[in-house]
C-alpha atoms as a PDB file:
ATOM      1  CA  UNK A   1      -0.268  -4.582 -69.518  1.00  0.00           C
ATOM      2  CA  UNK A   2       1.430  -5.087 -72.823  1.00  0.00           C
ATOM      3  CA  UNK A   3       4.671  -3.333 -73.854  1.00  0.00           C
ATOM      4  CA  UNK A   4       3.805  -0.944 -77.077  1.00  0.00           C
ATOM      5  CA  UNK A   5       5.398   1.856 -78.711  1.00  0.00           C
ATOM      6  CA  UNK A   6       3.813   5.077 -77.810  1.00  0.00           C
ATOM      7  CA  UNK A   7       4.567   8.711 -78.150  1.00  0.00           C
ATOM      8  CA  UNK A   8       3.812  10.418 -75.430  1.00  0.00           C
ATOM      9  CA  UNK A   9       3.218  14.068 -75.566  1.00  0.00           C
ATOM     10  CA  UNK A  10       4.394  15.201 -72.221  1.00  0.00           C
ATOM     11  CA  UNK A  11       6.290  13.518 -69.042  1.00  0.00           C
ATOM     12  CA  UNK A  12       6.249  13.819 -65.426  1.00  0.00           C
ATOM     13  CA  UNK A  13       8.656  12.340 -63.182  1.00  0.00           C
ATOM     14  CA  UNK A  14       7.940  11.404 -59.992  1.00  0.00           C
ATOM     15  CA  UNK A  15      10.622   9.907 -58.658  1.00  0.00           C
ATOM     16  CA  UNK A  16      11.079  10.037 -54.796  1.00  0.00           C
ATOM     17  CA  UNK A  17       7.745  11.412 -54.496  1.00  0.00           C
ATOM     18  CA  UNK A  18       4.966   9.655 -52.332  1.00  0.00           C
ATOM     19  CA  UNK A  19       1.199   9.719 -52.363  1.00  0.00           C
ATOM     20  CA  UNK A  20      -0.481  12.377 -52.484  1.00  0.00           C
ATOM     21  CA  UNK A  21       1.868  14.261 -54.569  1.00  0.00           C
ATOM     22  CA  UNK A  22       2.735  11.993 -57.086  1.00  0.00           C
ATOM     23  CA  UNK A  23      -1.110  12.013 -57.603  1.00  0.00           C
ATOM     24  CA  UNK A  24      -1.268  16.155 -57.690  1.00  0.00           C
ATOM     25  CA  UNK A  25       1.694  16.207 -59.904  1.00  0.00           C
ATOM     26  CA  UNK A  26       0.165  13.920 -62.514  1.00  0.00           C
ATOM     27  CA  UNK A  27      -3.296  15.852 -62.041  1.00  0.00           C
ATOM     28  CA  UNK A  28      -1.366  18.867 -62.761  1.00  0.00           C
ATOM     29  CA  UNK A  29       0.793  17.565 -66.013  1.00  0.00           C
ATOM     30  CA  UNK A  30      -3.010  16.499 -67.794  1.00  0.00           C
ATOM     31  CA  UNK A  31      -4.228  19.681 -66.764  1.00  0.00           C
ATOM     32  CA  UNK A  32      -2.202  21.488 -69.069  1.00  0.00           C
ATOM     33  CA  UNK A  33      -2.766  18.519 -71.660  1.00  0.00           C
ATOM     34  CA  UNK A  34      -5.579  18.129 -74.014  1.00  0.00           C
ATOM     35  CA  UNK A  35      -7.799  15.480 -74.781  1.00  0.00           C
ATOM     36  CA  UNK A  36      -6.226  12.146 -76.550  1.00  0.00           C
ATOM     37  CA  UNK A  37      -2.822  13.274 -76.086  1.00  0.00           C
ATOM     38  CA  UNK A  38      -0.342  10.280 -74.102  1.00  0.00           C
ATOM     39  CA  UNK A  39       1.106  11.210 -70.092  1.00  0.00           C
ATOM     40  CA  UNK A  40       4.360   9.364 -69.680  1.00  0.00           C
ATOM     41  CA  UNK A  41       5.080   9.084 -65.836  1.00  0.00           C
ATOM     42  CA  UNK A  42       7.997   7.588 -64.517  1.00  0.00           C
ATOM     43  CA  UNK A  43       7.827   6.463 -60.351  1.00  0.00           C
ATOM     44  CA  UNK A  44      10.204   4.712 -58.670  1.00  0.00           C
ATOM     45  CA  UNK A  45       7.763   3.752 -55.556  1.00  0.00           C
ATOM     46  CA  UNK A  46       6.213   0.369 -56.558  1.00  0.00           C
ATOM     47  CA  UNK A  47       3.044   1.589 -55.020  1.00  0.00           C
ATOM     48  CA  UNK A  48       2.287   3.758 -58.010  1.00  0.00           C
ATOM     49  CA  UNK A  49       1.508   0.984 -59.699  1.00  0.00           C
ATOM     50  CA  UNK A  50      -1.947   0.508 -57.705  1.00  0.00           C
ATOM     51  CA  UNK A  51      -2.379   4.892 -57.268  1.00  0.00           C
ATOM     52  CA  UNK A  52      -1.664   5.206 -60.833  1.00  0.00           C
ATOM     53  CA  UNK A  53      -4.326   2.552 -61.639  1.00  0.00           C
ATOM     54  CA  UNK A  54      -7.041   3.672 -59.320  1.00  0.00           C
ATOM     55  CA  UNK A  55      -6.768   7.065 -60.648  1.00  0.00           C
ATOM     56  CA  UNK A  56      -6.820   6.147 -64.098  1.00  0.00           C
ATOM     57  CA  UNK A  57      -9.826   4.261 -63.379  1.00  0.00           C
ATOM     58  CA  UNK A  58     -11.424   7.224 -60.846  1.00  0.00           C
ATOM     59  CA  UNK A  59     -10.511   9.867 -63.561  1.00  0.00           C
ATOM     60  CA  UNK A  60     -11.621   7.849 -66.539  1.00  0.00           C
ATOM     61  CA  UNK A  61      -8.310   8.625 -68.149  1.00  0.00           C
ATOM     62  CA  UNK A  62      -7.150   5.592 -69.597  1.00  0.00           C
ATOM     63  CA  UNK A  63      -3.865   3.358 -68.790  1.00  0.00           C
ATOM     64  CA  UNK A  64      -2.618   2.677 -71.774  1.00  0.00           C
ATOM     65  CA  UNK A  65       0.460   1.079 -70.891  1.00  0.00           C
ATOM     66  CA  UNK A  66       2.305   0.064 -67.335  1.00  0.00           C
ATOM     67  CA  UNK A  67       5.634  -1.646 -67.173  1.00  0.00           C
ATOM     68  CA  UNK A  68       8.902  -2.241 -64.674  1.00  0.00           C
ATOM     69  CA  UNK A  69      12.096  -1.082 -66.312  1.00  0.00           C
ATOM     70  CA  UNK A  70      15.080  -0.972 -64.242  1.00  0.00           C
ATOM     71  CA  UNK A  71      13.867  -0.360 -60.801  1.00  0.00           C
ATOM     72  CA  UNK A  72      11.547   2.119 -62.816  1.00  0.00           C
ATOM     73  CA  UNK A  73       7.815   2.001 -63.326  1.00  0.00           C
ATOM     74  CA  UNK A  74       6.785   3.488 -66.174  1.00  0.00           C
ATOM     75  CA  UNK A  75       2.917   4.364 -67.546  1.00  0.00           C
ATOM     76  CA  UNK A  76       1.337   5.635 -70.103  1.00  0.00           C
ATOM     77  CA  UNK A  77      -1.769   7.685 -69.598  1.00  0.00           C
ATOM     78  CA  UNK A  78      -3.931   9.086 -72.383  1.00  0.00           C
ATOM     79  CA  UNK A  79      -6.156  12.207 -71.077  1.00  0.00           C
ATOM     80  CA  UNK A  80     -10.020  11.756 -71.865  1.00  0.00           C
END
């Protein structure tokens, strides 16, 4: 996906953490979002990139934005 500046409204970092939590903590962080506003979720696991995507999709939330930065991944996830 394509770099853009976005403003997210809230972040969750899930750095060291492995499926299933990563998925529960970003389940939990929309929760107490509301609809349009922008996730930012930073992993450090490169396998986020496919869970993040498949729950994006699953959810119907929508993946706005998914880069690499420094041995960081970093998405951007608007709620629905």
């Amino acid at each position: 996906m394509k770099h853009t500046m976005l403003s997210p409204d809230a972040e969750v970092n899930l750095i060291g953490l492995q499926c299933p939590q990563r998925l529960l903590k970003t389940k939990q962080a929309l929760a107490q979002m509301h609809s349009g506003q922008i996730l930012h979720i930073i992993a450090n696991d490169p396998s986020a990139r496919i869970d993040l995507a498949v729950f994006a999709d699953r959810s119907h939330n929508e993946l706005l934005d998914s880069r690499e930065e420094n041995g960081l991944f970093h998405f951007m996830l608007r709620k629905v």
